[in-house]
PDB file of N, CA and C in Angstrom:
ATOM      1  N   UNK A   1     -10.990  -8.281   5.968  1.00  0.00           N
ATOM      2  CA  UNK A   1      -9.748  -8.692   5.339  1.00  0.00           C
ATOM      3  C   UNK A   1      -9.509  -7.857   4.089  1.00  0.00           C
ATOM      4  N   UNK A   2      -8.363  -7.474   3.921  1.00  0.00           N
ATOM      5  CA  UNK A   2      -7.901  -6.356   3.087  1.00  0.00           C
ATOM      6  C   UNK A   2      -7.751  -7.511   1.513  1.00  0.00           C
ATOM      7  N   UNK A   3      -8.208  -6.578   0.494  1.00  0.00           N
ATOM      8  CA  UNK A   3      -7.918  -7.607  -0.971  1.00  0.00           C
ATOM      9  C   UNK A   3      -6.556  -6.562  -1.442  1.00  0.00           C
ATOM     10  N   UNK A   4      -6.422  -8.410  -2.161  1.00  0.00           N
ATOM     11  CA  UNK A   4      -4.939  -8.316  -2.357  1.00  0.00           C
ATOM     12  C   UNK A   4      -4.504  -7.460  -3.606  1.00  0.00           C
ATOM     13  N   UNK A   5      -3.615  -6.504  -3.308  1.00  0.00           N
ATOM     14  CA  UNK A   5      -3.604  -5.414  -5.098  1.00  0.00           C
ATOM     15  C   UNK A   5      -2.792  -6.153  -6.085  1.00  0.00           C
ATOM     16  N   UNK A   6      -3.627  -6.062  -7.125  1.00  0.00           N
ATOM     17  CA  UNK A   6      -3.412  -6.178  -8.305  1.00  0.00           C
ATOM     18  C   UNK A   6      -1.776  -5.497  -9.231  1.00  0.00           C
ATOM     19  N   UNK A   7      -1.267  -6.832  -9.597  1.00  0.00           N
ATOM     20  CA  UNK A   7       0.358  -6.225 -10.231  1.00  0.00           C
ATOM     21  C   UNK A   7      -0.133  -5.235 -10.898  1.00  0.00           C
ATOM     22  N   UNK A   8       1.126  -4.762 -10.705  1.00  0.00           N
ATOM     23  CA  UNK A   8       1.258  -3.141 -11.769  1.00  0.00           C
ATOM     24  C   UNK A   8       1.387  -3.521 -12.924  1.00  0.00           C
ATOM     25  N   UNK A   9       1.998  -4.560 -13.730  1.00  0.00           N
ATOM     26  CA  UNK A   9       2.035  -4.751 -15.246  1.00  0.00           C
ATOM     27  C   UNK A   9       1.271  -6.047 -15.335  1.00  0.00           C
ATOM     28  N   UNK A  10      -0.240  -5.682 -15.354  1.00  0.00           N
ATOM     29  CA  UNK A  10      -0.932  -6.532 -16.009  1.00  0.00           C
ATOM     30  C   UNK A  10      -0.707  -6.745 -17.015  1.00  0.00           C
ATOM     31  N   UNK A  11      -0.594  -8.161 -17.777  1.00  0.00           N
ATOM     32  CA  UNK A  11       0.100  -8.934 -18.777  1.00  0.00           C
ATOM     33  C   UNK A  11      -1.444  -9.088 -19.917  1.00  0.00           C
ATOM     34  N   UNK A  12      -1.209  -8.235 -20.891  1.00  0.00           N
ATOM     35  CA  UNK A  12      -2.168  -8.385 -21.864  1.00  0.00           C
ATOM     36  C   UNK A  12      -1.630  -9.337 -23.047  1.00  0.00           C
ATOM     37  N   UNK A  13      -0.639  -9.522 -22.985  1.00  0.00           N
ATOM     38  CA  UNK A  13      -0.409 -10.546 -24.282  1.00  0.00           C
ATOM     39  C   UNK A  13       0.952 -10.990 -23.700  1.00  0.00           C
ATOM     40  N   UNK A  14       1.133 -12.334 -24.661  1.00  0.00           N
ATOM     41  CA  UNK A  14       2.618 -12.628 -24.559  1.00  0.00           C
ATOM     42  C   UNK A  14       3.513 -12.980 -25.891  1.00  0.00           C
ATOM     43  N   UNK A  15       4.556 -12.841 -25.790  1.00  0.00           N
ATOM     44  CA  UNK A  15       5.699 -13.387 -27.159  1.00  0.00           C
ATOM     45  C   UNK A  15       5.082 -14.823 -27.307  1.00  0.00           C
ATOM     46  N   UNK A  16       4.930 -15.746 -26.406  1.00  0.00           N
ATOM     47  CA  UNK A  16       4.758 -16.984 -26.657  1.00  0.00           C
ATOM     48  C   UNK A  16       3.173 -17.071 -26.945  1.00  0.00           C
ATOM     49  N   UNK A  17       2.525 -16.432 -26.770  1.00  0.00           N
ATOM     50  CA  UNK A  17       1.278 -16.612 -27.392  1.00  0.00           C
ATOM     51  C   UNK A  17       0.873 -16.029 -28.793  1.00  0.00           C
ATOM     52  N   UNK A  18       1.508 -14.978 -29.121  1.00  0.00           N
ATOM     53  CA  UNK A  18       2.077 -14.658 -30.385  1.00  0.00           C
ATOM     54  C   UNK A  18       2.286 -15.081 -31.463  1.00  0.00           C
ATOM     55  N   UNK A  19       3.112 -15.995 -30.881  1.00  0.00           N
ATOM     56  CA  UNK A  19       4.195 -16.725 -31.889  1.00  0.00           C
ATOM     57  C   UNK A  19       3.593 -17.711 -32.237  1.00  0.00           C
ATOM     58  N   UNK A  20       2.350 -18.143 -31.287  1.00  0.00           N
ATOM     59  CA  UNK A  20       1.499 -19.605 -31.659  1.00  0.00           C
ATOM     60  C   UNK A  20       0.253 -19.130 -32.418  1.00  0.00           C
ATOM     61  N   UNK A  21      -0.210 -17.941 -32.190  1.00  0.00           N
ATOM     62  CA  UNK A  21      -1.151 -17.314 -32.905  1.00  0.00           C
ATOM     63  C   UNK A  21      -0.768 -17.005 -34.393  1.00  0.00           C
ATOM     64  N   UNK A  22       0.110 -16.358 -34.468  1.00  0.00           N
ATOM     65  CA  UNK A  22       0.253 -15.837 -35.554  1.00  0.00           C
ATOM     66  C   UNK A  22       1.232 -16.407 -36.439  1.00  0.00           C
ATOM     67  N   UNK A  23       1.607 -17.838 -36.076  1.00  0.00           N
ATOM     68  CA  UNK A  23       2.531 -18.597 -36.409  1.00  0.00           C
ATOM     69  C   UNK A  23       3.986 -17.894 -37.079  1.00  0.00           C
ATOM     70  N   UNK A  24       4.571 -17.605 -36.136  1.00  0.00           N
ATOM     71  CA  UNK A  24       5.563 -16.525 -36.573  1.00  0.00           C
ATOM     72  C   UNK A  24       7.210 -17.459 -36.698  1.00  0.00           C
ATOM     73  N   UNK A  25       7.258 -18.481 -35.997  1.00  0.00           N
ATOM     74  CA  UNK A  25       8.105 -19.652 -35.965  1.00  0.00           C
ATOM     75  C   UNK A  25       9.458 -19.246 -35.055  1.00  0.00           C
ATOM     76  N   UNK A  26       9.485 -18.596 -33.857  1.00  0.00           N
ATOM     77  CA  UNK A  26      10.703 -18.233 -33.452  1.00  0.00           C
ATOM     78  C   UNK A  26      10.594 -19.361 -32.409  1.00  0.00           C
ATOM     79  N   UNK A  27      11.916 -19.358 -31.496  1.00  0.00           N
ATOM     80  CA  UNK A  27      12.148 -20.357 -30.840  1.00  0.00           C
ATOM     81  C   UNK A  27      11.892 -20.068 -29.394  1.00  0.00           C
ATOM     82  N   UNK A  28      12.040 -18.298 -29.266  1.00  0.00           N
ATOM     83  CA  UNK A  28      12.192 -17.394 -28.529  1.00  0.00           C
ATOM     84  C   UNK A  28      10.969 -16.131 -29.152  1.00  0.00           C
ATOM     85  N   UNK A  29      10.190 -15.647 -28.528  1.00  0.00           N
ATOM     86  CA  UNK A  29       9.482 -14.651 -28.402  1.00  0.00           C
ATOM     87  C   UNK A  29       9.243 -13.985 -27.270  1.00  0.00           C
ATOM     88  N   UNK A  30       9.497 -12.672 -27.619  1.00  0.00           N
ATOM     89  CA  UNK A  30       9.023 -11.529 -26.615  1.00  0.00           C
ATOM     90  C   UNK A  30       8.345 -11.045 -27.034  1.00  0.00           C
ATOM     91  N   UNK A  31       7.601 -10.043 -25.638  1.00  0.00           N
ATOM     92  CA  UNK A  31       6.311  -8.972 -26.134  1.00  0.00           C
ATOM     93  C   UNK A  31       6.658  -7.677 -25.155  1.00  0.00           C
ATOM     94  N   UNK A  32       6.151  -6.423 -26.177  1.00  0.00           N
ATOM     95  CA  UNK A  32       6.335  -5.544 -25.094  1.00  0.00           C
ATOM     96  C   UNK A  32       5.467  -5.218 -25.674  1.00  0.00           C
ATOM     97  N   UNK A  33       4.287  -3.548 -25.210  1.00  0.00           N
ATOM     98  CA  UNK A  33       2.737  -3.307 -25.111  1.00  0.00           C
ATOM     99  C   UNK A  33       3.238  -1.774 -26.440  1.00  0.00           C
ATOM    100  N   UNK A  34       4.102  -1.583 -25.918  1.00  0.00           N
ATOM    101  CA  UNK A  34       5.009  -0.310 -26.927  1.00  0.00           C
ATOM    102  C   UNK A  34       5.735  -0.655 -27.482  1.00  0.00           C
ATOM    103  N   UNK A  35       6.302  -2.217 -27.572  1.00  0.00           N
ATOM    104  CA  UNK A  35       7.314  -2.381 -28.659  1.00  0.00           C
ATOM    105  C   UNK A  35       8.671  -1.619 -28.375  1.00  0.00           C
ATOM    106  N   UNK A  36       9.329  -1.244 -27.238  1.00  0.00           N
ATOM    107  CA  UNK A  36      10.289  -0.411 -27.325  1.00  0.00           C
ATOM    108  C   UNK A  36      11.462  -1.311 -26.176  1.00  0.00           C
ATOM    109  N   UNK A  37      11.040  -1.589 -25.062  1.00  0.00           N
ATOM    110  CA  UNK A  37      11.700  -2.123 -24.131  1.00  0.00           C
ATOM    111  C   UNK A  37      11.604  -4.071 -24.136  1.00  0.00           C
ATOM    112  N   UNK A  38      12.317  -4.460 -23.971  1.00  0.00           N
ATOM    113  CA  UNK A  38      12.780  -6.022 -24.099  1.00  0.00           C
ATOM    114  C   UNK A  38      13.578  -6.318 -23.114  1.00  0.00           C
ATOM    115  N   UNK A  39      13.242  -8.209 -22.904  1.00  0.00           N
ATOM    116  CA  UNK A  39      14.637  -8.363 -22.394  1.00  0.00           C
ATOM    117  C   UNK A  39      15.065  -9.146 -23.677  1.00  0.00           C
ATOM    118  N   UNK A  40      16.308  -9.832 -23.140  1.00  0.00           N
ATOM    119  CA  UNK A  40      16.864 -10.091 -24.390  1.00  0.00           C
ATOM    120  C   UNK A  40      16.794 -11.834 -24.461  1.00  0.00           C
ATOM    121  N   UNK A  41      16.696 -11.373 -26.040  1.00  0.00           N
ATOM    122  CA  UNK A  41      16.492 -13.268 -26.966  1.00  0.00           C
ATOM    123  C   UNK A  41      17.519 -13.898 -26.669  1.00  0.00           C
ATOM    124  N   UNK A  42      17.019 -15.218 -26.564  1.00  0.00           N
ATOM    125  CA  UNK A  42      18.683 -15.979 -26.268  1.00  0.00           C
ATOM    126  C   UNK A  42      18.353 -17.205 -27.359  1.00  0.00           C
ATOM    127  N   UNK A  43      17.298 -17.289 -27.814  1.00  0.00           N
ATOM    128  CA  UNK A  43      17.453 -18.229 -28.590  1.00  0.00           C
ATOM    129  C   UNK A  43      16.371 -17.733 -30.146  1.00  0.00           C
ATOM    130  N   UNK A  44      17.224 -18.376 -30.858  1.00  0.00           N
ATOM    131  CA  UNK A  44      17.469 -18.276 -32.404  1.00  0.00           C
ATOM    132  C   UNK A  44      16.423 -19.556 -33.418  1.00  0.00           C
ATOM    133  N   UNK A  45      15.587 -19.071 -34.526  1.00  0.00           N
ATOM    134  CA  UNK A  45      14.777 -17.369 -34.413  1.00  0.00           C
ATOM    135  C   UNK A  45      14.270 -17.029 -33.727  1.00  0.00           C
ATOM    136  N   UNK A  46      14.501 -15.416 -33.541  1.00  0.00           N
ATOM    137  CA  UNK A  46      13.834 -15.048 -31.953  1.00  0.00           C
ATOM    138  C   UNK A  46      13.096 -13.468 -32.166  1.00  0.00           C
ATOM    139  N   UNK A  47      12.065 -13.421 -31.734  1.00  0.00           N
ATOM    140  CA  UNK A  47      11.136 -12.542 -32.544  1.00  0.00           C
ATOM    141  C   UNK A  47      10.383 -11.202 -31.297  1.00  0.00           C
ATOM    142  N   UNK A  48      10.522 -10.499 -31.233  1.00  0.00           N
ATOM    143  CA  UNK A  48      10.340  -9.206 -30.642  1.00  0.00           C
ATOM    144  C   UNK A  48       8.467  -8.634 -31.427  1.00  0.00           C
ATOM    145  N   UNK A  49       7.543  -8.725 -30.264  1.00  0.00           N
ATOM    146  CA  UNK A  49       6.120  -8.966 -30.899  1.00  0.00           C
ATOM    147  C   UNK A  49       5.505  -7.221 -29.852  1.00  0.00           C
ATOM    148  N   UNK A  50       4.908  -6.795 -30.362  1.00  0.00           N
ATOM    149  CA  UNK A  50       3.872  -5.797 -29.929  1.00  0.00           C
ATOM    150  C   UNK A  50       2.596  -6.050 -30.232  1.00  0.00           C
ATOM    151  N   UNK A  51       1.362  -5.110 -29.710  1.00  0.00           N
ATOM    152  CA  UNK A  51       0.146  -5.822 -30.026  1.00  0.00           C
ATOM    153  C   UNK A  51      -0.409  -5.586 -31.743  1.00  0.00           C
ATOM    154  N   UNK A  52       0.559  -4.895 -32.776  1.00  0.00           N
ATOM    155  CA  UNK A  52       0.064  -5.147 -34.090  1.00  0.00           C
ATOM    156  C   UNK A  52       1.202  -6.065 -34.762  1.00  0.00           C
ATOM    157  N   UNK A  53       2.380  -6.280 -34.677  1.00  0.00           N
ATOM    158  CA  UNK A  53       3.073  -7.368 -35.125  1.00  0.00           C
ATOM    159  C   UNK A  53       4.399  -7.658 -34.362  1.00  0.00           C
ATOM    160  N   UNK A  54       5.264  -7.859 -35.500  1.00  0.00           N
ATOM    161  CA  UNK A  54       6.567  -8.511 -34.745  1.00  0.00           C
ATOM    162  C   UNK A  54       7.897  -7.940 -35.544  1.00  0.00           C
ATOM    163  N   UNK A  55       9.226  -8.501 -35.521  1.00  0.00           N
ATOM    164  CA  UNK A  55       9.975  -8.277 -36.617  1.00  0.00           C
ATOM    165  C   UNK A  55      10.850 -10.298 -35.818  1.00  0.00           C
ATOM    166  N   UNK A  56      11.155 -10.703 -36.775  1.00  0.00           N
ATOM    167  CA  UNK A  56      11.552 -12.174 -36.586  1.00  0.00           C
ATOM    168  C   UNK A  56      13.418 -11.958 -36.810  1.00  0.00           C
ATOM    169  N   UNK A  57      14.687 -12.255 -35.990  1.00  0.00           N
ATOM    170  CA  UNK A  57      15.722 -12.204 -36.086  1.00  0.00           C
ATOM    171  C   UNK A  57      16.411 -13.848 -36.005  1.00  0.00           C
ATOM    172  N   UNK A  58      16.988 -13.984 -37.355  1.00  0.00           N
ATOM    173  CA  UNK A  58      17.196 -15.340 -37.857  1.00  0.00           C
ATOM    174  C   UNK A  58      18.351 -15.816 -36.918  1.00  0.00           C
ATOM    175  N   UNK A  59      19.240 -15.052 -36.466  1.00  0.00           N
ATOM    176  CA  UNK A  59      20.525 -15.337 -35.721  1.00  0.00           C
ATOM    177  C   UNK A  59      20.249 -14.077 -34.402  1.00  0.00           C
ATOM    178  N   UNK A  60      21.601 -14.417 -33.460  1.00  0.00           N
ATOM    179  CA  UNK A  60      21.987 -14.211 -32.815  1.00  0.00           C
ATOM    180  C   UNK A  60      22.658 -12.898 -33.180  1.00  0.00           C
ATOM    181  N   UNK A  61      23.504 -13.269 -34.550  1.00  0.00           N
ATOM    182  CA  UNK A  61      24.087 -11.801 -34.995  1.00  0.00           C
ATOM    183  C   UNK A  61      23.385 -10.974 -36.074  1.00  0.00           C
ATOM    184  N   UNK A  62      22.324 -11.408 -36.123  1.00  0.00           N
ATOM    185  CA  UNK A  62      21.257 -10.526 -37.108  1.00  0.00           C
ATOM    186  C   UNK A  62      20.816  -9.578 -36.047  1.00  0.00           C
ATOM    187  N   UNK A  63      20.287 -10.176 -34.709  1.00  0.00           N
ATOM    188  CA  UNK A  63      19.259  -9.739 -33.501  1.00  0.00           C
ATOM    189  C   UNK A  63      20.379  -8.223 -33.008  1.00  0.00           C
ATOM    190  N   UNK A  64      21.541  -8.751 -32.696  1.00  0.00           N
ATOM    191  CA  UNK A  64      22.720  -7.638 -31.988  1.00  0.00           C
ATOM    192  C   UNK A  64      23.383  -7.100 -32.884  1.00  0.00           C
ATOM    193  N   UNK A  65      23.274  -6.890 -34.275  1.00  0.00           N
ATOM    194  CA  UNK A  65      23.526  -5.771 -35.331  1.00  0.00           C
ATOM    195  C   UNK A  65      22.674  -5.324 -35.822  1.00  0.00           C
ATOM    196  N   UNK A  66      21.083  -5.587 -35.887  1.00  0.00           N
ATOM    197  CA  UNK A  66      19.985  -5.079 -36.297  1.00  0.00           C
ATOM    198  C   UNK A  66      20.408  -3.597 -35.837  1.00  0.00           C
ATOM    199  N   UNK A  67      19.867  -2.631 -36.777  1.00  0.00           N
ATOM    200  CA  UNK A  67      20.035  -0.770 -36.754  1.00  0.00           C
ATOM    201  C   UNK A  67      18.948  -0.377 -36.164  1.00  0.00           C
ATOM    202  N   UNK A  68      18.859   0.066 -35.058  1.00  0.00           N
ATOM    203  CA  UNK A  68      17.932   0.845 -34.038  1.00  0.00           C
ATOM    204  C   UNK A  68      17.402  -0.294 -33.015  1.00  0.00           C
ATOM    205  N   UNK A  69      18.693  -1.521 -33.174  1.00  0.00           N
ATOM    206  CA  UNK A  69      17.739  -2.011 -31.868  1.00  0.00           C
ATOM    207  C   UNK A  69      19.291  -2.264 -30.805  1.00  0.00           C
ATOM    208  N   UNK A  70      19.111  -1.368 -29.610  1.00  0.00           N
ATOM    209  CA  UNK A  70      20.126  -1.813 -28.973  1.00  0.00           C
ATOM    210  C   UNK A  70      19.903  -2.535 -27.871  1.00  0.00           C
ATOM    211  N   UNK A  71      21.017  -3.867 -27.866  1.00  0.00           N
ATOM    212  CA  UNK A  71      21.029  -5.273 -27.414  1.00  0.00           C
ATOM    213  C   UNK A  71      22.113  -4.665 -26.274  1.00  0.00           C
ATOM    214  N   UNK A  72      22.005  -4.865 -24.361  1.00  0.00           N
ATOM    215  CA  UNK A  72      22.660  -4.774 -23.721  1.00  0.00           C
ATOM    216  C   UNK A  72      21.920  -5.523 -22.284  1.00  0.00           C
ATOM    217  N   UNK A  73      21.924  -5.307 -21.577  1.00  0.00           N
ATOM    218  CA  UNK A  73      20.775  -5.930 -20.103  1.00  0.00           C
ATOM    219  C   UNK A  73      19.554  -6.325 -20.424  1.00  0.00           C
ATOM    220  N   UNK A  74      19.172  -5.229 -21.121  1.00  0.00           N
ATOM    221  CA  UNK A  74      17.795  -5.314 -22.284  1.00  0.00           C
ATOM    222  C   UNK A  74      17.974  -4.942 -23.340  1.00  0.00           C
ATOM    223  N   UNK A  75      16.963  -4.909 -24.054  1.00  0.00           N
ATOM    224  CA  UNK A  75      16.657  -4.905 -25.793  1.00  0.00           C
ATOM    225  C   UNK A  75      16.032  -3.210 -25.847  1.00  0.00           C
ATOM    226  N   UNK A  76      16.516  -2.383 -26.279  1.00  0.00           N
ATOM    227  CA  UNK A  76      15.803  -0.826 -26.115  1.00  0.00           C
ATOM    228  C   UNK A  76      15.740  -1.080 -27.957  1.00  0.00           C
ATOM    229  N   UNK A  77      14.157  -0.537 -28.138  1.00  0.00           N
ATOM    230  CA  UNK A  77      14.094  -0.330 -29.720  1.00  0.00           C
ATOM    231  C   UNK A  77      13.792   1.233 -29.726  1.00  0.00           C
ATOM    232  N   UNK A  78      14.381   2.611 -29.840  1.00  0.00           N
ATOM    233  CA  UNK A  78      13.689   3.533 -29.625  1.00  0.00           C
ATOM    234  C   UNK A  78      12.543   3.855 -30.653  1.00  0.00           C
ATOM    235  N   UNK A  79      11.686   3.989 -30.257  1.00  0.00           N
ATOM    236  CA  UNK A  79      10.470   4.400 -31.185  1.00  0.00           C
ATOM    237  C   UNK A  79       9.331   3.193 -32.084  1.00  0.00           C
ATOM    238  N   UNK A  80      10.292   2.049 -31.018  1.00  0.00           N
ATOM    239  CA  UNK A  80       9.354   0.804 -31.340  1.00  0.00           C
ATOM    240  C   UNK A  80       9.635  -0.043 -32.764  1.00  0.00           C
ATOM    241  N   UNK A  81       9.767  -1.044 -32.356  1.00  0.00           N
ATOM    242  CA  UNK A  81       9.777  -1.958 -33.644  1.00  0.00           C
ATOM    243  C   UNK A  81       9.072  -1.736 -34.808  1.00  0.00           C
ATOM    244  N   UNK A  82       7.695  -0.980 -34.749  1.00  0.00           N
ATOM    245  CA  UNK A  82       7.200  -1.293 -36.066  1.00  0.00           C
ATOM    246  C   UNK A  82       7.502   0.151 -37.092  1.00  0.00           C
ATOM    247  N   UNK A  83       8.356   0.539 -36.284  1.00  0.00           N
ATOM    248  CA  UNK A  83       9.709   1.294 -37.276  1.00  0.00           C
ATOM    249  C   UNK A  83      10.680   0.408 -38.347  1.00  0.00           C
ATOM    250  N   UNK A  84      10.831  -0.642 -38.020  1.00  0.00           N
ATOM    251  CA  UNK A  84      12.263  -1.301 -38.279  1.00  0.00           C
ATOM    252  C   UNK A  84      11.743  -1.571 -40.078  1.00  0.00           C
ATOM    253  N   UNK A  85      12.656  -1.963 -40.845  1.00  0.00           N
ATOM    254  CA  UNK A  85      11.634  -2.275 -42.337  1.00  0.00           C
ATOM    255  C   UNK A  85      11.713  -3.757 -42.246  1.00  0.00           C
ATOM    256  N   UNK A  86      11.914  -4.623 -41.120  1.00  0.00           N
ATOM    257  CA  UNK A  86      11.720  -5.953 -41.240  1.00  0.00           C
ATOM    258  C   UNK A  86       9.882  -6.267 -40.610  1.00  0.00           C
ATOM    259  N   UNK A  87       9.796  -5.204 -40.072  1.00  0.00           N
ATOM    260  CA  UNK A  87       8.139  -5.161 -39.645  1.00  0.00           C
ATOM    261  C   UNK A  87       7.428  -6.149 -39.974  1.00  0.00           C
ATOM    262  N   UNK A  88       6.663  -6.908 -39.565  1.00  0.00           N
ATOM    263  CA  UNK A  88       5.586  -7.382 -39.806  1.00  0.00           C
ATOM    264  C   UNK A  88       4.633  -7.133 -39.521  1.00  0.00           C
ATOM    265  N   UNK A  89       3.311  -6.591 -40.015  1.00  0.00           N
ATOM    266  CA  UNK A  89       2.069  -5.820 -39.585  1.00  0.00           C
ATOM    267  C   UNK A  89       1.203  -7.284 -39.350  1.00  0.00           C
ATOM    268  N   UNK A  90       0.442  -7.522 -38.110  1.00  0.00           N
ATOM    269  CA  UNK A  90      -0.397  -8.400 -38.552  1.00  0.00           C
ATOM    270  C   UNK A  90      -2.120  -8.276 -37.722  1.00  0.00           C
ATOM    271  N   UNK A  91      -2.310  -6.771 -37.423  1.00  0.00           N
ATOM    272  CA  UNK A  91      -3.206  -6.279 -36.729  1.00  0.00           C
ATOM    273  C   UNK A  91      -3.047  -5.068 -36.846  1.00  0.00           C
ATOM    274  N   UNK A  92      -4.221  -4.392 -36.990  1.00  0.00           N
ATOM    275  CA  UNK A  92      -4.443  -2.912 -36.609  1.00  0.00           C
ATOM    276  C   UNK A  92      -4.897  -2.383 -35.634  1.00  0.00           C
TER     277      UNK A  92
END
């Protein structure tokens, strides 16, 4: 019997585990492994996490006017969130 293959995006962390770890208080958390690709927050505060921190968006219109993060199907941050100066470092 053939074993069964293993997903292609093994899930090393999550927004919601994140957010309980590092008590970050959003309502909504995502995670991406590069910080660059998202889907998008729908609920408010809603916090965009990689594996050294996060950046936390208080509204809806903080999240879709934030500068370098564009909000459309998905969330594209180019060059990763922990560019942004709302950064939060909370791992190296």
């Amino acid at each position: 019997m053939a074993r069964a293959k293993k997903a292609a995006g093994v899930r090393t962390n999550s927004g919601k585990k994140l957010n309980e770890q590092w008590h970050i208080g959003a309502a909504h958390a995502l995670y991406h492994r590069d910080g660059t690709w998202f889907n998008v927050l729908d609920k408010f505060p809603g916090a965009l996490c990689d594996p050294n921190g996060y950046v936390l968006f208080s509204s809806k219109s903080e999240y879709e006017n934030a500068p370098d993060v564009n909000v459309a199907q998905q969330t594209n941050v180019p060059g990763g969130i922990h560019r942004l100066s709302s950064y939060v470092r909370m791992a190296e």
